[in-house]
Protein backbone atom coordinates (compact mmCIF):
# COMPACT_ATOMS: atom_id res chain seq x y z
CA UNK A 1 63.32 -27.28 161.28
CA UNK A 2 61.22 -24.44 160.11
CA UNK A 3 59.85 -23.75 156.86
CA UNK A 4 58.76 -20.24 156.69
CA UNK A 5 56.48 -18.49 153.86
CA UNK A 6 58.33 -15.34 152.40
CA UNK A 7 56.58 -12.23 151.24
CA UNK A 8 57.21 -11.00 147.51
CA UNK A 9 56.15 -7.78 146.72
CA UNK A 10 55.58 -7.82 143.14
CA UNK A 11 53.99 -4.26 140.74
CA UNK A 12 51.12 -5.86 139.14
CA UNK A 13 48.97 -3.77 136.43
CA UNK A 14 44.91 -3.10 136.63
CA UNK A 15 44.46 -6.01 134.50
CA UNK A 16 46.62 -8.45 137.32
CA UNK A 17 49.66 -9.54 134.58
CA UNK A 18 53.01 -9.16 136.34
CA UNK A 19 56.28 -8.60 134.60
CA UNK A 20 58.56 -11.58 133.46
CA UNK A 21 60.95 -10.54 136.16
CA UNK A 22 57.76 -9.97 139.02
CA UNK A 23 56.29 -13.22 137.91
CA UNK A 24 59.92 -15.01 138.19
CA UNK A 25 59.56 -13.61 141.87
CA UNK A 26 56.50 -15.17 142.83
CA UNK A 27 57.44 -18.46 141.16
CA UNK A 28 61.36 -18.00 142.52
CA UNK A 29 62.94 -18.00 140.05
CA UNK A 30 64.71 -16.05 137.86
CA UNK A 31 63.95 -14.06 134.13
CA UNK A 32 66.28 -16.22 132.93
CA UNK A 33 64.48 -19.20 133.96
CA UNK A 34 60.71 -17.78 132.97
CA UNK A 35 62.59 -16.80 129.28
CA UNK A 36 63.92 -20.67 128.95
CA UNK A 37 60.68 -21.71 131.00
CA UNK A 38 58.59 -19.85 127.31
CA UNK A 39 60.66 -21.04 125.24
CA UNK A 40 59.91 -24.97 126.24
CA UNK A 41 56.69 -24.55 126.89
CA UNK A 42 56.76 -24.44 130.79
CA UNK A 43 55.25 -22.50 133.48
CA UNK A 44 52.83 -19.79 132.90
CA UNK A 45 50.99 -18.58 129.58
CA UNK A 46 52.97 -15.79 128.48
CA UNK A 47 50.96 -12.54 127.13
CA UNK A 48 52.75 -10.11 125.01
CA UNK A 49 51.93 -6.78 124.53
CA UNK A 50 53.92 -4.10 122.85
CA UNK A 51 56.84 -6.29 122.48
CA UNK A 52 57.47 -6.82 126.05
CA UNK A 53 56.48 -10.22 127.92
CA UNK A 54 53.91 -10.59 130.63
CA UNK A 55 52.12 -13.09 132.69
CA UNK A 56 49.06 -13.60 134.56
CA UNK A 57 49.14 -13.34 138.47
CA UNK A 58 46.69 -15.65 139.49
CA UNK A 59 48.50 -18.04 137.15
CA UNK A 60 51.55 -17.54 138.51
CA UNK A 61 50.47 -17.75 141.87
CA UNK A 62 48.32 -20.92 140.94
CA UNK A 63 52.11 -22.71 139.83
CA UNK A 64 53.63 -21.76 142.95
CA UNK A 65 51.07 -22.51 145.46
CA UNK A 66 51.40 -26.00 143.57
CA UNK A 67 47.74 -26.20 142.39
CA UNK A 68 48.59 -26.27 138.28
CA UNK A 69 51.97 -28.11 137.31
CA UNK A 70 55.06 -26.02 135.56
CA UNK A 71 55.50 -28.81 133.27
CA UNK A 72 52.77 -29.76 130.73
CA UNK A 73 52.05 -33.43 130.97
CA UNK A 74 53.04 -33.67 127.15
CA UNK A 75 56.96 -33.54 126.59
CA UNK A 76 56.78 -31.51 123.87
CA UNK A 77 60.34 -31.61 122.27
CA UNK A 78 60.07 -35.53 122.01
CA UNK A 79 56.00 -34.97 120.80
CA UNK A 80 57.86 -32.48 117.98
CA UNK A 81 60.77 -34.57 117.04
């Protein structure tokens, strides 16, 4: 069995932050996911600008190449409750 790398092409901007949906690429998954992903605390810092969501590249890259975890080591919902 092989296990192949795929290429993503994703638009990044001068500054290298990627779109939720180009940053869902590199990470494979969806918007959906990155949205619920923000919303728990997950996965890459999210920058907003203008209203509309963004996140860095490298960080992104960082989670999927396995080299900073998705999940925070503190469960935050049971931390809150």
């Amino acid at each position: 069995m092989e296990y192949g790398v795929e290429a993503v092409r994703v638009r990044m901007l001068p500054d290298r932050r990627v779109t939720a949906k180009d940053g869902g690429k590199v990470l494979g998954r969806t918007p959906k996911t990155m949205a619920e992903w923000r919303c728990r605390g997950w996965g890459p810092k999210p920058i907003k600008v203008g209203g509309r969501i963004f996140y860095d590249y490298d960080e992104c890259l960082a989670m999927a190449r396995g080299e900073m975890p998705i999940k925070p080591d503190v469960d935050i919902e049971a931390w809150a409750a």
